[in-house]
N, C-alpha and C. Protein backbone atom coordinates (compact mmCIF):
# COMPACT_ATOMS: atom_id res chain seq x y z
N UNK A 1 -1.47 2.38 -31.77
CA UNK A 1 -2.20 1.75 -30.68
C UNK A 1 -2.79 2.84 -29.80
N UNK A 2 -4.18 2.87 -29.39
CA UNK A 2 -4.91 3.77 -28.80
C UNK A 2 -5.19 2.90 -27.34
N UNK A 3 -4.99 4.28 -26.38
CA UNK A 3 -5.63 3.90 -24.91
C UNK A 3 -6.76 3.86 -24.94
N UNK A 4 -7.93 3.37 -24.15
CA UNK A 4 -9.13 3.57 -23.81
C UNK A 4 -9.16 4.04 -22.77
N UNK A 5 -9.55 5.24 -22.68
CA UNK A 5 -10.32 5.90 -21.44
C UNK A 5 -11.29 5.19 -21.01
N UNK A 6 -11.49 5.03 -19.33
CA UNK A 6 -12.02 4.75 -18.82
C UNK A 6 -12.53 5.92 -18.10
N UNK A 7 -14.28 5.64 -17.82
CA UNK A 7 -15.08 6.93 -17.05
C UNK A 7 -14.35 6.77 -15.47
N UNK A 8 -14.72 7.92 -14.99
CA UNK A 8 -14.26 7.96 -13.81
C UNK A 8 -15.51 7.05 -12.39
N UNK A 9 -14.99 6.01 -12.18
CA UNK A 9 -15.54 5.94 -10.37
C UNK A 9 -16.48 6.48 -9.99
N UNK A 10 -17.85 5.94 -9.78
CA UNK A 10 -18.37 6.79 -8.81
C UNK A 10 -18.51 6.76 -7.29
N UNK A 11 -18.96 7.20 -6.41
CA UNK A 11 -18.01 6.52 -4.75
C UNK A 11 -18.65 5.40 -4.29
N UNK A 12 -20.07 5.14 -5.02
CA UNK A 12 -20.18 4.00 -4.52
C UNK A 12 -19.18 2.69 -5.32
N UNK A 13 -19.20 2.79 -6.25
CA UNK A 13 -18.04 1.46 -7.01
C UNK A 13 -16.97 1.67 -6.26
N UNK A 14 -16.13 2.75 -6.27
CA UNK A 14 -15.29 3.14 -4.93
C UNK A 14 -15.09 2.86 -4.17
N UNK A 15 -16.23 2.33 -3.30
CA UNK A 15 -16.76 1.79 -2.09
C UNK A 15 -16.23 0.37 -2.47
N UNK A 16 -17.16 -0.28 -3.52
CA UNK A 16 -17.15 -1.61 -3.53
C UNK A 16 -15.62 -2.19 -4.01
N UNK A 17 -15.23 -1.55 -4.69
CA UNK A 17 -13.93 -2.38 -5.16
C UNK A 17 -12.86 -2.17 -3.22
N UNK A 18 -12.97 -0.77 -2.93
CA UNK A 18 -12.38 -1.16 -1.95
C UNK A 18 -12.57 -1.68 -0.65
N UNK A 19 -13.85 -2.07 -0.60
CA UNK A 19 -14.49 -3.47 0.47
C UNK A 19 -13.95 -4.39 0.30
N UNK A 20 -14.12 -4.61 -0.87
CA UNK A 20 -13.55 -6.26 -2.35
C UNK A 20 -12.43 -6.01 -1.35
N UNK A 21 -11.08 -5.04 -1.96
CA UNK A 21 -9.79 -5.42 -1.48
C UNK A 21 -9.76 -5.59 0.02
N UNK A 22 -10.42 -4.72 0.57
CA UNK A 22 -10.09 -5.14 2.22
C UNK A 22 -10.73 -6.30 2.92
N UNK A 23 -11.48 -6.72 1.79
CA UNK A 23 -12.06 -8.28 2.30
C UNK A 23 -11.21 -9.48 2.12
N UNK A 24 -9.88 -9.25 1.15
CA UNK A 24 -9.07 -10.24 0.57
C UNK A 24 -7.91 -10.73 1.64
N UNK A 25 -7.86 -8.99 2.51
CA UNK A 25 -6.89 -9.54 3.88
C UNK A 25 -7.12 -10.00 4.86
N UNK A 26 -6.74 -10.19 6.21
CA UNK A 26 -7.29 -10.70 7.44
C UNK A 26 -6.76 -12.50 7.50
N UNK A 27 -7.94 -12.59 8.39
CA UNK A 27 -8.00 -14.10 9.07
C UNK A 27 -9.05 -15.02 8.18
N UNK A 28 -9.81 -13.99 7.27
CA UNK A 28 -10.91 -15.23 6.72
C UNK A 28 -10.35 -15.12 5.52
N UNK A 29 -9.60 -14.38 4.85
CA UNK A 29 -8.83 -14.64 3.65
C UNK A 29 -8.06 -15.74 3.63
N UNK A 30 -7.68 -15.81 1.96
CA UNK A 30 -6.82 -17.11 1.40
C UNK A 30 -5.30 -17.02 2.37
N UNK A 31 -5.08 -15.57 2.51
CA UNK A 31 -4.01 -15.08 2.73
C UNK A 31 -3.55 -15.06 4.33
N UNK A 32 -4.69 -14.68 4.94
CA UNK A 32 -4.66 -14.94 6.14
C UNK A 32 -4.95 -16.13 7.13
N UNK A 33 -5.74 -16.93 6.33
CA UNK A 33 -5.75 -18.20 6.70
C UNK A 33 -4.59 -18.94 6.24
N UNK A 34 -3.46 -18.77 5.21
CA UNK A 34 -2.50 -19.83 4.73
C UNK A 34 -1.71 -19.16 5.98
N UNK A 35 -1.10 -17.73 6.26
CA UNK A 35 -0.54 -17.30 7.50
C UNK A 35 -0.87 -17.66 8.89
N UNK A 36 -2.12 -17.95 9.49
CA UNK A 36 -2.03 -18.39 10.23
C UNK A 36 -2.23 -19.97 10.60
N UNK A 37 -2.31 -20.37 9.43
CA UNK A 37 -1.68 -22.04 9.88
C UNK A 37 -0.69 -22.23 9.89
N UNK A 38 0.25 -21.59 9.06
CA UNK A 38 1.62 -21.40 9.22
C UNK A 38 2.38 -21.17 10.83
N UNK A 39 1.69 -19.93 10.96
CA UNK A 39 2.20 -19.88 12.39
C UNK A 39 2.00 -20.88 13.39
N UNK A 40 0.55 -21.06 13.24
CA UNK A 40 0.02 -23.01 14.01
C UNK A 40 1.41 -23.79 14.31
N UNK A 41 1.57 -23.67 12.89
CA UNK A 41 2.29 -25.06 12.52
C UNK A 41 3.92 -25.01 13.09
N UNK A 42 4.17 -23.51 12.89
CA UNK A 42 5.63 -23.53 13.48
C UNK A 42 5.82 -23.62 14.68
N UNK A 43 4.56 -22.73 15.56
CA UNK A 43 4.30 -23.02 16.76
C UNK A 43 4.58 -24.04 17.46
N UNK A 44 3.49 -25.05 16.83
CA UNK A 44 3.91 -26.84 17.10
C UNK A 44 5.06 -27.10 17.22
N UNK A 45 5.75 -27.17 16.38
CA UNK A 45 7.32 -27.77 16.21
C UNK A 45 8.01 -27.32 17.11
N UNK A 46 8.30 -25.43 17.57
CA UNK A 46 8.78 -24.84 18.51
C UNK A 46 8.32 -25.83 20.12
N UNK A 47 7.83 -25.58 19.95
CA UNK A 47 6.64 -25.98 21.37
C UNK A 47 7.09 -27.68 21.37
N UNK A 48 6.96 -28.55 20.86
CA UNK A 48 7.52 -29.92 20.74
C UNK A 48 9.18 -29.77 21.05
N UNK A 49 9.82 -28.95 20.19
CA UNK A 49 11.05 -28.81 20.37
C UNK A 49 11.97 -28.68 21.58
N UNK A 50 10.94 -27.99 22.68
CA UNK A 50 10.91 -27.39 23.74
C UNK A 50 10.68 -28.09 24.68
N UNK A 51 9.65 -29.03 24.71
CA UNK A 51 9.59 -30.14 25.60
C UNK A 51 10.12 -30.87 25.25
N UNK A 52 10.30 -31.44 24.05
CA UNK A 52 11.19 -33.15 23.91
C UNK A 52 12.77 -33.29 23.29
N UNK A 53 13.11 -31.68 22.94
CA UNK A 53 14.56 -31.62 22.22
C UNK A 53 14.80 -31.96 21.17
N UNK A 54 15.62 -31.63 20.45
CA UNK A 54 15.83 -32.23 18.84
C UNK A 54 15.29 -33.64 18.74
């Protein structure tokens, strides 16, 4: 079984793949948007909990 070499990167692809990844985190990501509804959401409950008690 043989590897394939792959050419090396040039800085602009460089560039782009790591835009790509830093575009995947945050608040407009899948990732950052499922996190902060999450927090929303626990928020709520805390916050309800707080005024009306178990």
């Amino acid at each position: 079984m043989q590897i394939e070499q792959q050419p090396a990167l040039t800085r602009e692809e460089e560039w782009k793949y790591a835009e790509r990844t830093m575009a995947w985190y945050g608040w407009g990501s899948p990732i950052g948007l499922g996190f902060g509804l999450l927090a929303l959401g626990i928020s709520a409950v805390l916050v309800r909990m707080a005024v009306m008690g178990f």
